[in-house]
PDB file of N, CA and C in Angstrom:
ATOM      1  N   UNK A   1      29.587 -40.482   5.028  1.00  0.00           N
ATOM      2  CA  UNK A   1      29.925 -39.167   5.499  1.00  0.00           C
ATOM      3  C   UNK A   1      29.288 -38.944   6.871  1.00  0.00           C
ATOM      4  N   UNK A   2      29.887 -39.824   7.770  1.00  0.00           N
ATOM      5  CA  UNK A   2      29.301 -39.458   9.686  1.00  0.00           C
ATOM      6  C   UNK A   2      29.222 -37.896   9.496  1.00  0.00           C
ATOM      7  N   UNK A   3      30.590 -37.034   9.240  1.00  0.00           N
ATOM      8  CA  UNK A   3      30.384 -35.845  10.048  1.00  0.00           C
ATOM      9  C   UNK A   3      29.888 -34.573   9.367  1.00  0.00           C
ATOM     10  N   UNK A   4      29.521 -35.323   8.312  1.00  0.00           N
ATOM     11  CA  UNK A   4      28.739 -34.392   7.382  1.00  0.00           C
ATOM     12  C   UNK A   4      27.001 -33.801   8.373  1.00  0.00           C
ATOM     13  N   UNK A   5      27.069 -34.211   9.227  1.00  0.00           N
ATOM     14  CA  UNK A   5      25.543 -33.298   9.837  1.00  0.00           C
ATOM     15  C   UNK A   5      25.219 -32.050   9.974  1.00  0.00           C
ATOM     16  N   UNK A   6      26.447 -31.263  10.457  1.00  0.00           N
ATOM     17  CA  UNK A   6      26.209 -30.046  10.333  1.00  0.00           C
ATOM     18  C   UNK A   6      26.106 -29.337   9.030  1.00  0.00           C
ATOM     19  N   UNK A   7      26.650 -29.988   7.774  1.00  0.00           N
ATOM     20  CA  UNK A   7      26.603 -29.483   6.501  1.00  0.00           C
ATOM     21  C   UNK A   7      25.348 -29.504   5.847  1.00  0.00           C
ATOM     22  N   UNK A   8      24.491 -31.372   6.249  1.00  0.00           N
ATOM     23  CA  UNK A   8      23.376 -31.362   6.218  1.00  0.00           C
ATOM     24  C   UNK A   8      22.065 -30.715   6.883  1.00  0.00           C
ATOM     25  N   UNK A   9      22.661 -30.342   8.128  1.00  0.00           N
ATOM     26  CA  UNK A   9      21.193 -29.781   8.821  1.00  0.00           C
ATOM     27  C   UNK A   9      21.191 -28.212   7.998  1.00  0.00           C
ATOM     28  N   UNK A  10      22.590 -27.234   7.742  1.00  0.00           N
ATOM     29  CA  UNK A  10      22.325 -26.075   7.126  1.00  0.00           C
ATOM     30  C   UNK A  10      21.984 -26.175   5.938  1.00  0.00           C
ATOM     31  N   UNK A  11      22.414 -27.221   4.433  1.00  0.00           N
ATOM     32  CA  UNK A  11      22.011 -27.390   3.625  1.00  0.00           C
ATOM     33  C   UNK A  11      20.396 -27.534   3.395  1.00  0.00           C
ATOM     34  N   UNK A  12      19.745 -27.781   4.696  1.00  0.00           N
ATOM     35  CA  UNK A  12      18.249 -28.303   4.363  1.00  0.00           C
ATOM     36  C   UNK A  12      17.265 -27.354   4.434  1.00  0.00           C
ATOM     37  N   UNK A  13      18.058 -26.105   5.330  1.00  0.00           N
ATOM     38  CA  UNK A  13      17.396 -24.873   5.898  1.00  0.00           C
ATOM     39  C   UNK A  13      16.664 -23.992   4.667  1.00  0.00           C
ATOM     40  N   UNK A  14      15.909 -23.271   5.057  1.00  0.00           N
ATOM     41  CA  UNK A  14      15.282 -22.215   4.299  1.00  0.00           C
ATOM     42  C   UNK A  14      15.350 -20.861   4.909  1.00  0.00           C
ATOM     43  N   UNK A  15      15.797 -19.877   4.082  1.00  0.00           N
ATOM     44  CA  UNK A  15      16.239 -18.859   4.526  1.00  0.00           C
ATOM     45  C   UNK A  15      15.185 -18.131   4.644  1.00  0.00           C
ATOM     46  N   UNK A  16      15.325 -17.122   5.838  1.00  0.00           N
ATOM     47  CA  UNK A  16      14.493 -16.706   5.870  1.00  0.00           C
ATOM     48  C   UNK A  16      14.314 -15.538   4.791  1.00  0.00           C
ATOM     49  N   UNK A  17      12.974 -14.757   4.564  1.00  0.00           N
ATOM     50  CA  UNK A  17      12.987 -13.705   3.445  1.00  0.00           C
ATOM     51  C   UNK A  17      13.425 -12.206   4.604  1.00  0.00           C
ATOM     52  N   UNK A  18      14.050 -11.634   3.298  1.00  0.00           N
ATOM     53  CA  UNK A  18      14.626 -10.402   3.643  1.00  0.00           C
ATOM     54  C   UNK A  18      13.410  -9.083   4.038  1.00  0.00           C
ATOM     55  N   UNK A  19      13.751  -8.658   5.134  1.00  0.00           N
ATOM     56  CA  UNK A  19      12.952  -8.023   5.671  1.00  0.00           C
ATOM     57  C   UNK A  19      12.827  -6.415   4.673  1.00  0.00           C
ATOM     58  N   UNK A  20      11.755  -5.724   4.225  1.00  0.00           N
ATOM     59  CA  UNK A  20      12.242  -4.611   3.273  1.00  0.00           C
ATOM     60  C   UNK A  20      12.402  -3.462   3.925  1.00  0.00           C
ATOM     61  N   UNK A  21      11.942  -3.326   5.211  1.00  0.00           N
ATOM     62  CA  UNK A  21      12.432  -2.016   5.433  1.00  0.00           C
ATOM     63  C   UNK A  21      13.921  -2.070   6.624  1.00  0.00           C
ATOM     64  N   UNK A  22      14.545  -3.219   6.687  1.00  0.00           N
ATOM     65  CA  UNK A  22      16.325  -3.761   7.251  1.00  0.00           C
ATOM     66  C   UNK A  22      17.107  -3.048   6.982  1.00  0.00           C
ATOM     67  N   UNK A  23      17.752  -2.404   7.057  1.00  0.00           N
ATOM     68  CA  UNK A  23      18.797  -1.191   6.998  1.00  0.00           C
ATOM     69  C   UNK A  23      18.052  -0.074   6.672  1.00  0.00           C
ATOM     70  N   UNK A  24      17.230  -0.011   6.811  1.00  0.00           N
ATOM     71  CA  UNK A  24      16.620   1.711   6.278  1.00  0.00           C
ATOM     72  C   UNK A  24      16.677   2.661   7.143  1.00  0.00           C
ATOM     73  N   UNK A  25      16.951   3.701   7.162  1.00  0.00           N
ATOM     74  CA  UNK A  25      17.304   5.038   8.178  1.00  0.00           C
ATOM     75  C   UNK A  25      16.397   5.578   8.900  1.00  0.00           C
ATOM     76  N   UNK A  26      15.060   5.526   7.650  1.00  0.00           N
ATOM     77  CA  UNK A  26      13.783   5.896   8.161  1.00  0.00           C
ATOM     78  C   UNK A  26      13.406   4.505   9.140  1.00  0.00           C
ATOM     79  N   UNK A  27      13.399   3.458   9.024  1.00  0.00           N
ATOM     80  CA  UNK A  27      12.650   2.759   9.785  1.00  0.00           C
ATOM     81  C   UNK A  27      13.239   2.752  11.439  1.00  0.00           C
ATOM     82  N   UNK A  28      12.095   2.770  12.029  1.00  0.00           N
ATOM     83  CA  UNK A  28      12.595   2.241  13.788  1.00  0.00           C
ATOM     84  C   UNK A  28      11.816   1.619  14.366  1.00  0.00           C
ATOM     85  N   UNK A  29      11.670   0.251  13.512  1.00  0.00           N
ATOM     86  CA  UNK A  29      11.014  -0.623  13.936  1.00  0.00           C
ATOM     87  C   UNK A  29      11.537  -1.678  15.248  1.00  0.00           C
ATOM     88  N   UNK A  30      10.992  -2.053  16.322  1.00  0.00           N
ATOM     89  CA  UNK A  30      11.305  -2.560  17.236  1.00  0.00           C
ATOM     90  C   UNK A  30      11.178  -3.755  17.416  1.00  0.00           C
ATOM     91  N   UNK A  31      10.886  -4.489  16.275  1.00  0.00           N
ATOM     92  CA  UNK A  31      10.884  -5.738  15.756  1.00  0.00           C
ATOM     93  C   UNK A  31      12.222  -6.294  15.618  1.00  0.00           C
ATOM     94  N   UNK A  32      12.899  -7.213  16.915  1.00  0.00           N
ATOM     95  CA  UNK A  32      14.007  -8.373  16.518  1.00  0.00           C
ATOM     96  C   UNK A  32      13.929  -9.101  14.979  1.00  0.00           C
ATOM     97  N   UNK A  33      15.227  -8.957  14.344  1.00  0.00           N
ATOM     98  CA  UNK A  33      15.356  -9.366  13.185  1.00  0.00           C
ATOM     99  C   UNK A  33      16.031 -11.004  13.670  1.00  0.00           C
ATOM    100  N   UNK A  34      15.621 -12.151  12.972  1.00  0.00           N
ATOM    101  CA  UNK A  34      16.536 -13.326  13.281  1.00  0.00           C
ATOM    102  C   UNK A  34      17.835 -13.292  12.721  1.00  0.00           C
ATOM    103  N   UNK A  35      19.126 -12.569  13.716  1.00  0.00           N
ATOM    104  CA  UNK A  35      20.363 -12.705  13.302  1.00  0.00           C
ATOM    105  C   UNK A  35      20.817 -14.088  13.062  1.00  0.00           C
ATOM    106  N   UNK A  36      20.840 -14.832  13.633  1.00  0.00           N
ATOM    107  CA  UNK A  36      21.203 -16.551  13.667  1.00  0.00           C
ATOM    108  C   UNK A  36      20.820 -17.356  12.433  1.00  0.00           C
ATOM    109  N   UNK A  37      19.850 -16.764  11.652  1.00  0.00           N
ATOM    110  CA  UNK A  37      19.271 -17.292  10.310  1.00  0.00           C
ATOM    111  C   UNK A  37      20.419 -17.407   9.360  1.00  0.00           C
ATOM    112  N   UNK A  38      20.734 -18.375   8.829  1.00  0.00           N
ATOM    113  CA  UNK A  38      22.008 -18.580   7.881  1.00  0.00           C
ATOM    114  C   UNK A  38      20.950 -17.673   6.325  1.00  0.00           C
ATOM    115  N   UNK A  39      22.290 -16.912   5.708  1.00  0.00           N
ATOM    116  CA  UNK A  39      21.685 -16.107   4.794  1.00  0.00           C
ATOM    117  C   UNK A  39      21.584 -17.417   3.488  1.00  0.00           C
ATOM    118  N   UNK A  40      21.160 -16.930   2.327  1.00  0.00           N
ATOM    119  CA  UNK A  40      21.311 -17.665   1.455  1.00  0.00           C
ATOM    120  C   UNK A  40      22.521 -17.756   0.390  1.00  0.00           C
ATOM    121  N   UNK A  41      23.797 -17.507   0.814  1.00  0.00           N
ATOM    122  CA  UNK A  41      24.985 -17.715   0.229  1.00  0.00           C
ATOM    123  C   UNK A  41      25.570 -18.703   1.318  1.00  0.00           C
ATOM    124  N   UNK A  42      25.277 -18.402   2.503  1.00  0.00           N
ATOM    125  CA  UNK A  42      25.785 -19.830   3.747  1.00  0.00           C
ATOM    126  C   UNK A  42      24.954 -21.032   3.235  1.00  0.00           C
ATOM    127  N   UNK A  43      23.615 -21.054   3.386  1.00  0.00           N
ATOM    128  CA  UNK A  43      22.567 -22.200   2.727  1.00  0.00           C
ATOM    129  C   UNK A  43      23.373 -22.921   1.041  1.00  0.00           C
ATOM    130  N   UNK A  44      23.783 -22.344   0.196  1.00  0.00           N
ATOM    131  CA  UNK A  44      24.129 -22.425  -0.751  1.00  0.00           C
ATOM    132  C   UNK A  44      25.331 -23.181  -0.645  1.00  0.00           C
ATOM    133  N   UNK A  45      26.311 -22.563   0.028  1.00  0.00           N
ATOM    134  CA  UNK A  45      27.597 -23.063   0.265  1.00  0.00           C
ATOM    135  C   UNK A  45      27.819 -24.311   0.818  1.00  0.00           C
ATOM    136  N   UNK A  46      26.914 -24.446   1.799  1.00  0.00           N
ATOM    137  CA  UNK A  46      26.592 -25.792   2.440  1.00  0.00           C
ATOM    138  C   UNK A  46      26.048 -27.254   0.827  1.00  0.00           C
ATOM    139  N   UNK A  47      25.440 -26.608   0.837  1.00  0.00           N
ATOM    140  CA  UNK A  47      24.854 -27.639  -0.434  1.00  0.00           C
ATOM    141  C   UNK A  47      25.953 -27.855  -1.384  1.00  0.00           C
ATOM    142  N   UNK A  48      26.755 -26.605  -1.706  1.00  0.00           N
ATOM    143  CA  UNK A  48      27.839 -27.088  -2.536  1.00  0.00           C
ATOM    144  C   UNK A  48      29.267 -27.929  -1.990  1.00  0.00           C
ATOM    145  N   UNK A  49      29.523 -27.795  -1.008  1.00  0.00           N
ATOM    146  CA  UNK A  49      30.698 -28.574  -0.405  1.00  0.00           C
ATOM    147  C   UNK A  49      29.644 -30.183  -0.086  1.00  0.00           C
ATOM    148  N   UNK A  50      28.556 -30.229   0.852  1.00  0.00           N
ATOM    149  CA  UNK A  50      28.081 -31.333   0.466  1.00  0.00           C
ATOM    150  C   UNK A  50      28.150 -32.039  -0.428  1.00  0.00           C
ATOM    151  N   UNK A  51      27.366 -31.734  -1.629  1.00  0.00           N
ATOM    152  CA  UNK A  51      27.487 -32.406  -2.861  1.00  0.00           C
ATOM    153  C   UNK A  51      28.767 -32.937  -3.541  1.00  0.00           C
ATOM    154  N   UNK A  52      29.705 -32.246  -3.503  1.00  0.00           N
ATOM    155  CA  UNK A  52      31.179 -32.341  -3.520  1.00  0.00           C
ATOM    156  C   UNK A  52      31.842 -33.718  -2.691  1.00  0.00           C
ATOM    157  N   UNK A  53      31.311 -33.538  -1.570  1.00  0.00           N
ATOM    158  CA  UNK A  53      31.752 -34.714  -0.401  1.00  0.00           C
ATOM    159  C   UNK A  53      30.652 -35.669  -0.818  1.00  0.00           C
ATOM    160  N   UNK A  54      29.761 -35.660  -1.347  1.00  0.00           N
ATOM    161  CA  UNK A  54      28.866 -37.226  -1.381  1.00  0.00           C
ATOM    162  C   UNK A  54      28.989 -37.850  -3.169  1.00  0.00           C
ATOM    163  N   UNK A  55      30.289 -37.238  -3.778  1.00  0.00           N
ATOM    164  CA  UNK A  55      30.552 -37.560  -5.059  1.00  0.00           C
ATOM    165  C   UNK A  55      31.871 -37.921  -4.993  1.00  0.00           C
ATOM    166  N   UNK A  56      31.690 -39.276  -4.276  1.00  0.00           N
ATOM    167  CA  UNK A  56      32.904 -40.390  -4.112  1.00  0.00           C
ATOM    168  C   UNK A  56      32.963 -41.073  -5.057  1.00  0.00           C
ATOM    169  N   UNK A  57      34.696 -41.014  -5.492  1.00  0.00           N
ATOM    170  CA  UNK A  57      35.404 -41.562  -4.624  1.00  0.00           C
ATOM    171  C   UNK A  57      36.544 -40.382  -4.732  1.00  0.00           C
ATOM    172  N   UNK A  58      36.242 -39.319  -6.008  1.00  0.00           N
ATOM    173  CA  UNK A  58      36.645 -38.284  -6.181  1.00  0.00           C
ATOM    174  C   UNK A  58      36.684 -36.976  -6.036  1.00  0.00           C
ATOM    175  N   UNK A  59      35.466 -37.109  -5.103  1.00  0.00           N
ATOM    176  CA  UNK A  59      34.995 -35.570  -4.820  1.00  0.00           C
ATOM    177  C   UNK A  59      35.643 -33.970  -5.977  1.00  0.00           C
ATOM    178  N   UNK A  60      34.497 -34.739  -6.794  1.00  0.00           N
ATOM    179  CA  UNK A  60      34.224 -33.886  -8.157  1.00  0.00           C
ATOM    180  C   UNK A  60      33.250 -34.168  -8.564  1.00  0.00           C
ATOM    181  N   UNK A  61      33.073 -32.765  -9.201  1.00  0.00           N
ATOM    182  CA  UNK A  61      31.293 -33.374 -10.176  1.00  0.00           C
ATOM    183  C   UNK A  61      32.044 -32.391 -11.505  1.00  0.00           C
ATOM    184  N   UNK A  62      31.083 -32.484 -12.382  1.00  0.00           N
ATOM    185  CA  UNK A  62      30.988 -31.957 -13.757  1.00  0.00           C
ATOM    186  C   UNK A  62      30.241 -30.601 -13.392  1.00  0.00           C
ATOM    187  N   UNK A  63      30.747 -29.521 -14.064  1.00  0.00           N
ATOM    188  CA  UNK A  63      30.088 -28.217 -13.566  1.00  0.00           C
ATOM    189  C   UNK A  63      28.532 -27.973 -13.767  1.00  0.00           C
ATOM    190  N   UNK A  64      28.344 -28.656 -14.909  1.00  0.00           N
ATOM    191  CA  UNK A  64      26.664 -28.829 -15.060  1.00  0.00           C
ATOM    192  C   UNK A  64      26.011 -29.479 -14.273  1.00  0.00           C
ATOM    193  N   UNK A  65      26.870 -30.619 -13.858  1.00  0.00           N
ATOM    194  CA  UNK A  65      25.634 -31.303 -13.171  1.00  0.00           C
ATOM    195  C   UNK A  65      25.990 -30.544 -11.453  1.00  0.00           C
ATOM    196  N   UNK A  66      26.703 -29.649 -11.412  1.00  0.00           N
ATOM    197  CA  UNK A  66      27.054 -29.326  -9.447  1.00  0.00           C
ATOM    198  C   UNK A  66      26.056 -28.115  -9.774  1.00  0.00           C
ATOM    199  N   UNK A  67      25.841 -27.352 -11.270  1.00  0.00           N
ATOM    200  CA  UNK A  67      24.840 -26.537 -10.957  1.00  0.00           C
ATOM    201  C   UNK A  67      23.044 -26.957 -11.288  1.00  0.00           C
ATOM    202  N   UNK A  68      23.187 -28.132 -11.884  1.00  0.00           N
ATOM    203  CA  UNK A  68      21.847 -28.650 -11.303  1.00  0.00           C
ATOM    204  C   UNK A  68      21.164 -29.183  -9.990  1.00  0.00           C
ATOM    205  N   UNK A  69      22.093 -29.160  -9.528  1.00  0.00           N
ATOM    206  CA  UNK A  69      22.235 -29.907  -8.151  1.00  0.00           C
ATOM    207  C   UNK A  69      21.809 -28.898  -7.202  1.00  0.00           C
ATOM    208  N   UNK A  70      22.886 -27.407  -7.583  1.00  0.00           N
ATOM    209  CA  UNK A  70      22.798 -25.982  -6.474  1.00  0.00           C
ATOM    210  C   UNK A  70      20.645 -25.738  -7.351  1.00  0.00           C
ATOM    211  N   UNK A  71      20.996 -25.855  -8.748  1.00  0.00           N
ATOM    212  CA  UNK A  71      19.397 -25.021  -8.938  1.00  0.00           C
ATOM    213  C   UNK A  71      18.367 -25.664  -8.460  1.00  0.00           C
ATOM    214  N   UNK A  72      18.490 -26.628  -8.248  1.00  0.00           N
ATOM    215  CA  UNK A  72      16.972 -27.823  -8.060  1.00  0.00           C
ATOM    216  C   UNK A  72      16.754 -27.556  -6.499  1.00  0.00           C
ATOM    217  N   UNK A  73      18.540 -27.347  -5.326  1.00  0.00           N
ATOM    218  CA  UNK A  73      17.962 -27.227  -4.121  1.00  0.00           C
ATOM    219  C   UNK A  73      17.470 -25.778  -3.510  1.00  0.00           C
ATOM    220  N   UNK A  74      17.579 -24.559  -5.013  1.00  0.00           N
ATOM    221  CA  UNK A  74      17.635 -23.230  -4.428  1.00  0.00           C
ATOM    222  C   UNK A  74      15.958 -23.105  -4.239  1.00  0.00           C
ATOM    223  N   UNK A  75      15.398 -24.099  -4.251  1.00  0.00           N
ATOM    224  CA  UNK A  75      13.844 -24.012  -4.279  1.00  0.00           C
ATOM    225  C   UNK A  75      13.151 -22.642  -4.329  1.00  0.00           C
ATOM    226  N   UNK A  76      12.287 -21.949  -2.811  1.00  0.00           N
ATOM    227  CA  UNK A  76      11.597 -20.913  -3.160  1.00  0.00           C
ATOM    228  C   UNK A  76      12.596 -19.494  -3.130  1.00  0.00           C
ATOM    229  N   UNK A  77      14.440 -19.542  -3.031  1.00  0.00           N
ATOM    230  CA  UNK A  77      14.911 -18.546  -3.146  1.00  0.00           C
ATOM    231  C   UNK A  77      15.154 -17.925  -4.587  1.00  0.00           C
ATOM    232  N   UNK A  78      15.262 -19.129  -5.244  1.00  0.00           N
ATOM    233  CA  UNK A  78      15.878 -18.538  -6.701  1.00  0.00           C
ATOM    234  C   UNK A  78      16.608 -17.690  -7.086  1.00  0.00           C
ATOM    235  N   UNK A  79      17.981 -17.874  -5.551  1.00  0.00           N
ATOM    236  CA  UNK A  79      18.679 -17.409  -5.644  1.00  0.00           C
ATOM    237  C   UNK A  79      20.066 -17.850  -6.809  1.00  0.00           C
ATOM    238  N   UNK A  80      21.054 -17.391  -7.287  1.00  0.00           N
ATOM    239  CA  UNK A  80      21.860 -17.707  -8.655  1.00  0.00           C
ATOM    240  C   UNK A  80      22.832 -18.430  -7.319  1.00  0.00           C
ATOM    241  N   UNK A  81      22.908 -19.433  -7.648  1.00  0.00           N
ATOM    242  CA  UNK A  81      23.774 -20.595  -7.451  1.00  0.00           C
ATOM    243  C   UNK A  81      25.374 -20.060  -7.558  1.00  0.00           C
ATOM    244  N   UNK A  82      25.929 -19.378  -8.654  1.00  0.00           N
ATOM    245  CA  UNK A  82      26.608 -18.924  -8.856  1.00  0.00           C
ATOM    246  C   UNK A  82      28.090 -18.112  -7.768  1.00  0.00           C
ATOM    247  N   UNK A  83      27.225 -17.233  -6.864  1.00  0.00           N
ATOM    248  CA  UNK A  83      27.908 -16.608  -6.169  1.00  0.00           C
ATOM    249  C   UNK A  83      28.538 -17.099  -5.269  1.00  0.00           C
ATOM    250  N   UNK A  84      27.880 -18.341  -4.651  1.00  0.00           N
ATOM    251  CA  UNK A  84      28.615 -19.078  -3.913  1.00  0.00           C
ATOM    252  C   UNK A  84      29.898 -19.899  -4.277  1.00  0.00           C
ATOM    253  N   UNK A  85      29.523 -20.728  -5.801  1.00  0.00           N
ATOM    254  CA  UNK A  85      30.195 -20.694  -5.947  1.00  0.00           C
ATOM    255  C   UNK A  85      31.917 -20.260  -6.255  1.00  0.00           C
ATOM    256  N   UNK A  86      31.883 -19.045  -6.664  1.00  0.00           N
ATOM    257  CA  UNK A  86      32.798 -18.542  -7.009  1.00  0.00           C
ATOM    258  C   UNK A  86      33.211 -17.604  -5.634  1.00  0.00           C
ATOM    259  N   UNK A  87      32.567 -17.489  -4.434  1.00  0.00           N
ATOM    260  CA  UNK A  87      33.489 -16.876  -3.098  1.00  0.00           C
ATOM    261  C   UNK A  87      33.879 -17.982  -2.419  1.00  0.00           C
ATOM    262  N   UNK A  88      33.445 -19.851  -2.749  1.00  0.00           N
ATOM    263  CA  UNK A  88      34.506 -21.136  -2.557  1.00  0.00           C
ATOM    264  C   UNK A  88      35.570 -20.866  -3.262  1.00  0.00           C
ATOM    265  N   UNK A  89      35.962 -20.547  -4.525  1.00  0.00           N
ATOM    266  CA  UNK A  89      36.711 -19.832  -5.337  1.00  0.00           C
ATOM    267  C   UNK A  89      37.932 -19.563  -5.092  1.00  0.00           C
ATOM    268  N   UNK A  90      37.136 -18.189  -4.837  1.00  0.00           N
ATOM    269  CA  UNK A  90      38.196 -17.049  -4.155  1.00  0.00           C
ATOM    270  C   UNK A  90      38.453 -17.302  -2.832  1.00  0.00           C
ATOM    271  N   UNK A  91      38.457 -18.002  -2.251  1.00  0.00           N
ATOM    272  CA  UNK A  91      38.828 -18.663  -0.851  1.00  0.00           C
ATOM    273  C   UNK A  91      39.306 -19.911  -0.842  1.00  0.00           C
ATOM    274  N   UNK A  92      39.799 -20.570  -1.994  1.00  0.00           N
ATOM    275  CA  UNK A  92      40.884 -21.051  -2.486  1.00  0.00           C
ATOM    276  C   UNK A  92      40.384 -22.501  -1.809  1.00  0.00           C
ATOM    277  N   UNK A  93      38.893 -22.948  -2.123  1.00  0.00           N
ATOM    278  CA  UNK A  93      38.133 -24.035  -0.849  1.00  0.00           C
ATOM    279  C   UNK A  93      38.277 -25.498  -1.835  1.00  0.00           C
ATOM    280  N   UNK A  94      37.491 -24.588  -2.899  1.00  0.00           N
ATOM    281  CA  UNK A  94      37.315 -25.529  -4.526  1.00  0.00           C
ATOM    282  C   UNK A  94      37.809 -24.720  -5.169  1.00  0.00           C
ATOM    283  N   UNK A  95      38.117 -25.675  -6.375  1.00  0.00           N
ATOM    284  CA  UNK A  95      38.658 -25.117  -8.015  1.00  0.00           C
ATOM    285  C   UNK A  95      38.080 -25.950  -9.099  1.00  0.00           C
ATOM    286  N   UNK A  96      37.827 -25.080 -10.241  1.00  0.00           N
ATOM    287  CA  UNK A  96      37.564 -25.297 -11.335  1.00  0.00           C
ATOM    288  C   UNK A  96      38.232 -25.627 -12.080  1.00  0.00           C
ATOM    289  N   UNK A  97      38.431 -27.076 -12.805  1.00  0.00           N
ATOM    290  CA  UNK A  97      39.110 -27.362 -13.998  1.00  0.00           C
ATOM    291  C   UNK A  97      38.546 -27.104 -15.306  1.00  0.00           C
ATOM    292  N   UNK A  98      38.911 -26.661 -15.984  1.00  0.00           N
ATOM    293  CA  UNK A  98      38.850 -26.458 -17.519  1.00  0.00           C
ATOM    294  C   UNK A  98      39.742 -27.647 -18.391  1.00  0.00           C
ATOM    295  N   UNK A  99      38.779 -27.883 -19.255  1.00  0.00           N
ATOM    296  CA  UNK A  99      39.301 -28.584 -20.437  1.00  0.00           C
ATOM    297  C   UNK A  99      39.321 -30.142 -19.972  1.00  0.00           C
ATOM    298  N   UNK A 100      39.714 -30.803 -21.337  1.00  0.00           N
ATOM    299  CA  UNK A 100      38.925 -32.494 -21.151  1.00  0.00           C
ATOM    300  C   UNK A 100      37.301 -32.455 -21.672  1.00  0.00           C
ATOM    301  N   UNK A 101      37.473 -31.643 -22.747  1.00  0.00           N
ATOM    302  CA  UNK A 101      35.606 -31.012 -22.833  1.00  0.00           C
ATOM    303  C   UNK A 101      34.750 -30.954 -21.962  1.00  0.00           C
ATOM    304  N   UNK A 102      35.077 -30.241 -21.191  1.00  0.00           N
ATOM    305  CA  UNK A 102      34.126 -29.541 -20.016  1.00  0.00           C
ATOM    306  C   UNK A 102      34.952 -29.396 -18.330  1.00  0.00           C
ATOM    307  N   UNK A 103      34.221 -28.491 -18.368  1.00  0.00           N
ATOM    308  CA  UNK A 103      34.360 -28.097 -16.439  1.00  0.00           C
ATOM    309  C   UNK A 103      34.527 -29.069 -15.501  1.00  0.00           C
ATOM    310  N   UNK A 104      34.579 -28.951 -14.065  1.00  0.00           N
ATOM    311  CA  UNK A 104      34.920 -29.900 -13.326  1.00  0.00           C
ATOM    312  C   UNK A 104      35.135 -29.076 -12.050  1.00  0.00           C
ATOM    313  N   UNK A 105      33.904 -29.276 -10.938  1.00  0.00           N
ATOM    314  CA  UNK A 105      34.617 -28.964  -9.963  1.00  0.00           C
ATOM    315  C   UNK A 105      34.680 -29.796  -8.619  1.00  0.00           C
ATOM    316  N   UNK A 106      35.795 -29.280  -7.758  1.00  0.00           N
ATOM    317  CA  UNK A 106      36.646 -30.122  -6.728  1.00  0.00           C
ATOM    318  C   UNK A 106      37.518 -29.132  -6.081  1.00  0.00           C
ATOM    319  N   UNK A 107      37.586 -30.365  -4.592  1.00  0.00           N
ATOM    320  CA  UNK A 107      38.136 -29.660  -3.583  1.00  0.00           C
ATOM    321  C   UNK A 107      39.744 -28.982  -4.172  1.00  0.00           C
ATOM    322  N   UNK A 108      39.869 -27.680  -3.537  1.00  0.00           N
ATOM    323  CA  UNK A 108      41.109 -27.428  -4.322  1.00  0.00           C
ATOM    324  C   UNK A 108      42.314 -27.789  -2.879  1.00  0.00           C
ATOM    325  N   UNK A 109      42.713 -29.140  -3.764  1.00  0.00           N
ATOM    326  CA  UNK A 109      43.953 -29.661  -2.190  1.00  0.00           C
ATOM    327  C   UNK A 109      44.911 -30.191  -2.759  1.00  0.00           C
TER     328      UNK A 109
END
């Protein structure tokens, strides 16, 4: 996978933590927020189309093992793996097979 780098350099990133007073009405803090920071559903997404592309020759995995894969790299976010998945989904990127006793997911093409 040559052109997989950009998938890898965002997949490796750590997001930054959410600032608590960031949209608040009261705050007017004059502190630059890092817009350019990939959130942690971009970080996520990256890891999941990766993984997908380095599970040749079919680019598919078994749904258990693509969400061991998303939980082991969500390290200190512990963010739910989940959401990403399912807005690849709904953006018609990947699809989920059902049945054959068990899940399955892959590029939807």
């Amino acid at each position: 996978m040559r052109n997989s780098s950009a998938l890898r350099a965002l997949a490796s990133k750590t997001p930054a933590p959410s600032s608590p007073t960031e949209g608040s009405l009261s705050s007017f803090s004059t502190v630059p927020t890092p817009r350019d920071e990939p959130t942690v559903q971009q970080i996520q997404t990256a890891q999941l189309l990766l993984a997908l592309l380095m599970a040749q020759p079919s680019c598919t995995l078994p749904m258990n093992r693509l969400k061991d894969i998303m939980t082991g790299n969500a390290g200190a976010t512990g963010a739910p793996h989940t959401r990403a998945l399912y807005a690849c989904v709904a953006k018609r990127l990947v699809k989920i097979e059902r049945g054959r006793g068990g899940q399955s997911v892959g590029f939807d093409i």
